[in-house]
N, C-alpha and C. Protein backbone atom coordinates (compact mmCIF):
# COMPACT_ATOMS: atom_id res chain seq x y z
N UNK A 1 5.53 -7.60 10.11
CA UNK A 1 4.42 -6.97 9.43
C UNK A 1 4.97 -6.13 8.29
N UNK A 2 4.54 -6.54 7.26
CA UNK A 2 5.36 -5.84 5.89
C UNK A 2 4.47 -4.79 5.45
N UNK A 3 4.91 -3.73 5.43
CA UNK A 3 4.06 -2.29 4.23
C UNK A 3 4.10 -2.64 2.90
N UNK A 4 3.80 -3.93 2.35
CA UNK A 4 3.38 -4.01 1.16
C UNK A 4 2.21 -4.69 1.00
N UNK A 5 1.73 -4.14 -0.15
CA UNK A 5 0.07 -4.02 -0.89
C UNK A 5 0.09 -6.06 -1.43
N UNK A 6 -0.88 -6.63 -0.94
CA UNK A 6 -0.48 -7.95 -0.87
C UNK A 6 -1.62 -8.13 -2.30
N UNK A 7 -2.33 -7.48 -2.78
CA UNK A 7 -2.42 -7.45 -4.58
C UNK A 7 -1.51 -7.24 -5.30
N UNK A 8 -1.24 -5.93 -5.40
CA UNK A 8 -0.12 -5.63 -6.44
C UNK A 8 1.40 -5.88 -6.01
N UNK A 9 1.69 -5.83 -4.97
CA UNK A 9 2.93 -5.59 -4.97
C UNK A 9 3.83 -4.33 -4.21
N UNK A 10 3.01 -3.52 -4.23
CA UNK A 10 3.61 -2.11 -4.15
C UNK A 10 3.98 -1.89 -2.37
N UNK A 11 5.05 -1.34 -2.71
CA UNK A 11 6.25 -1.27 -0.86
C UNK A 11 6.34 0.27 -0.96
N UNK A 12 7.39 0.33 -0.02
CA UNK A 12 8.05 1.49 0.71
C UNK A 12 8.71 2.19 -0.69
N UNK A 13 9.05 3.49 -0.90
CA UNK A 13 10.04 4.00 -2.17
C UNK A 13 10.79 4.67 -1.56
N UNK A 14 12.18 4.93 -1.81
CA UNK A 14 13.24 5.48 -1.32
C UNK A 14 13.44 6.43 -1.89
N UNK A 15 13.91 7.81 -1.24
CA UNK A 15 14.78 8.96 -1.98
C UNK A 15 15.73 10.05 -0.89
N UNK A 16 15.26 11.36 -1.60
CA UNK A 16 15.89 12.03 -0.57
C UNK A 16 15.13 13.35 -0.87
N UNK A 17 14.45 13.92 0.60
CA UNK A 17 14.64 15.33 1.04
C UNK A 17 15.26 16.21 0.58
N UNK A 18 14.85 16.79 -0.37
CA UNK A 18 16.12 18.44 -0.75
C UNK A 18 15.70 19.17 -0.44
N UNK A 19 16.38 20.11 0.24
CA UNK A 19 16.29 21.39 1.42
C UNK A 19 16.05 22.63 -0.22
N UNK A 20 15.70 24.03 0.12
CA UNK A 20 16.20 24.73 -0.60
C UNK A 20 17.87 25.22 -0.41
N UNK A 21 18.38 24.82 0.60
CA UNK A 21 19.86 25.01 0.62
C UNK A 21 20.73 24.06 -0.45
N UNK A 22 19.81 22.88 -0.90
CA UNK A 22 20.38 21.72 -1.28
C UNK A 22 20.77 20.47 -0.45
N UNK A 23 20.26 20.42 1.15
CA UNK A 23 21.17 19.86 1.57
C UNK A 23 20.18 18.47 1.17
N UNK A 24 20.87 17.06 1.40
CA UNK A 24 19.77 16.37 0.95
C UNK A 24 19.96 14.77 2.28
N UNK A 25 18.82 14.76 2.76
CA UNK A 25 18.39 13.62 3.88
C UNK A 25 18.04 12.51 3.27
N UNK A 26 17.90 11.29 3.55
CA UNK A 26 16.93 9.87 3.09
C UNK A 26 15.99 10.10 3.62
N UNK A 27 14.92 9.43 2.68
CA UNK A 27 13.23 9.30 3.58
C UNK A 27 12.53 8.18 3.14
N UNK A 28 11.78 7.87 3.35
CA UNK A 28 11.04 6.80 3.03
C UNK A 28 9.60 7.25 2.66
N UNK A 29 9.00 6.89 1.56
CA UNK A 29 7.61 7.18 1.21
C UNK A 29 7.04 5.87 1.42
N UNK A 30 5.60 5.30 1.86
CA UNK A 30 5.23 4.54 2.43
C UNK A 30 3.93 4.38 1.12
N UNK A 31 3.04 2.90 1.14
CA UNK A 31 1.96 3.41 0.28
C UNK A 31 0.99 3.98 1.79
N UNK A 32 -0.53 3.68 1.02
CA UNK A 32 -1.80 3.99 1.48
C UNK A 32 -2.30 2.65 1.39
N UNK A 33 -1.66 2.30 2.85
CA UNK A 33 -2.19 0.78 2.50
C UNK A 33 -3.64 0.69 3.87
N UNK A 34 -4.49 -0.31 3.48
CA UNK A 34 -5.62 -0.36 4.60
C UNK A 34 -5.98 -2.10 4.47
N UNK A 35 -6.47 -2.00 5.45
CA UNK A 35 -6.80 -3.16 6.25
C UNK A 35 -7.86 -3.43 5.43
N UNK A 36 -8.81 -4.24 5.12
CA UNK A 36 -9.91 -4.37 4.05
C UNK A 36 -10.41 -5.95 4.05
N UNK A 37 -11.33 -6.25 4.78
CA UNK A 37 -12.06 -8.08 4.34
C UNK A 37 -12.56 -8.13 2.78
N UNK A 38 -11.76 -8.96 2.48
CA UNK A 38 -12.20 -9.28 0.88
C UNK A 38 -12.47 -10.66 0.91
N UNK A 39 -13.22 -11.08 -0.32
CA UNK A 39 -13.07 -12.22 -0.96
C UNK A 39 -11.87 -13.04 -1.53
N UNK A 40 -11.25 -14.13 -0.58
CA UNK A 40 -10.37 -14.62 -1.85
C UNK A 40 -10.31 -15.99 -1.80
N UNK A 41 -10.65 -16.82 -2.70
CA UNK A 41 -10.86 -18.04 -2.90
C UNK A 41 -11.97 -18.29 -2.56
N UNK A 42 -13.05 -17.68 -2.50
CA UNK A 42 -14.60 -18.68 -1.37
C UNK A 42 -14.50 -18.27 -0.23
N UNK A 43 -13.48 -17.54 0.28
CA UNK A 43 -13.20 -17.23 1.83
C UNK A 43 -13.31 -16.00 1.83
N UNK A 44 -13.42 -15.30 3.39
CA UNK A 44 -13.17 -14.15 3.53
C UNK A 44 -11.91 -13.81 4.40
N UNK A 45 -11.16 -12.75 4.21
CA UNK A 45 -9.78 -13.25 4.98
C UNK A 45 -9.62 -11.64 4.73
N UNK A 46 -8.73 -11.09 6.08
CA UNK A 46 -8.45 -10.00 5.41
C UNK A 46 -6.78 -9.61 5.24
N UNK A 47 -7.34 -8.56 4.64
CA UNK A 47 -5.78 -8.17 3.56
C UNK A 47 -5.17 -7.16 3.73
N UNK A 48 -3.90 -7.10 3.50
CA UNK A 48 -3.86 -5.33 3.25
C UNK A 48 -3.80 -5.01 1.99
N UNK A 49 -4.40 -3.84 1.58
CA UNK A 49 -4.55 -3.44 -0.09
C UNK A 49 -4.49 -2.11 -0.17
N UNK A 50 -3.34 -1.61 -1.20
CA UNK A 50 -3.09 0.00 -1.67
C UNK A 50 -4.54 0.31 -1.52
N UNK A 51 -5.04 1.88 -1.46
CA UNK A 51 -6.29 2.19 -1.85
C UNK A 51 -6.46 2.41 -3.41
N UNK A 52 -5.22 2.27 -4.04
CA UNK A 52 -5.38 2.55 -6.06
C UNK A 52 -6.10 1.24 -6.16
N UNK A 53 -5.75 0.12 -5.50
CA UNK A 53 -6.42 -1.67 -5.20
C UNK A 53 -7.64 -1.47 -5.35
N UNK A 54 -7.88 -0.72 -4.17
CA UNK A 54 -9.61 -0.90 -3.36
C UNK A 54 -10.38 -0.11 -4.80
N UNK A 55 -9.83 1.52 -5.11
CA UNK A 55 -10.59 2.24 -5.84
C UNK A 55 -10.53 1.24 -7.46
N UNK A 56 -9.81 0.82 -7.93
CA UNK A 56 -9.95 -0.11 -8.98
C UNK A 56 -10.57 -0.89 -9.18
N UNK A 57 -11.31 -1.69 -8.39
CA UNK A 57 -11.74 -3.03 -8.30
C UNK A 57 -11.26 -4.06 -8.42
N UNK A 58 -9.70 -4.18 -7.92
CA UNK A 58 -9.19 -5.30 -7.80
C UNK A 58 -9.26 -6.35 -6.74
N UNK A 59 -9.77 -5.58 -5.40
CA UNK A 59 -10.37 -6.00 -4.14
C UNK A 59 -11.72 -5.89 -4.29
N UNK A 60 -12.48 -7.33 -4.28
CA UNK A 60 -14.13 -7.70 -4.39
C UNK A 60 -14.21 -7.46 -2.72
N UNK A 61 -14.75 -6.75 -1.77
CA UNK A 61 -15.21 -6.71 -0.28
C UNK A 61 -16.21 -7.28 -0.09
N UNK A 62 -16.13 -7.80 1.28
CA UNK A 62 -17.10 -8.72 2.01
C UNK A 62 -18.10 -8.36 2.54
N UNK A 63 -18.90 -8.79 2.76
CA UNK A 63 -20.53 -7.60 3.28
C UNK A 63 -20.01 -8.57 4.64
C-alpha cells in the first residue's frame, strides 16, 4: 500500500528534526492523502487523492 497521491504524484518527503540544541533526527512528512470514489474512465473506482487533488478539482466524485 503506497502513500502516494495516485493523481499527481505526490509521496512521503524526507528531512530532519532540529532540536533547539541543534541536534538533528530523520523524519518523514507524509501527504494528506484520503480515500475518495471518483470518476475515472466511465467507472467508478476508488482512489487515493492528496486533499490539494480533491480541493482543486482534479478529482470529479461519485454521487
Amino acid at each position: 500500500m503506497s502513500r502516494r497521491c495516485e493523481i499527481c504524484g505526490k509521496g512521503p518527503s524526507f528531512g530532519n528534526n532540529v532540536s533547539h540544541a541543534n541536534n538533528k533526527t530523520r523524519t518523514v512528512w507524509y501527504p494528506n492523502l484520503q480515500k475518495v470514489k471518483a470518476v475515472n474512465n466511465g467507472s467508478v473506482r476508488t482512489i487515493k487523492a492528496c486533499t490539494r487533488c480533491i480541493r482543486s478539482g482534479h478529482v470529479t466524485k461519485a454521487l
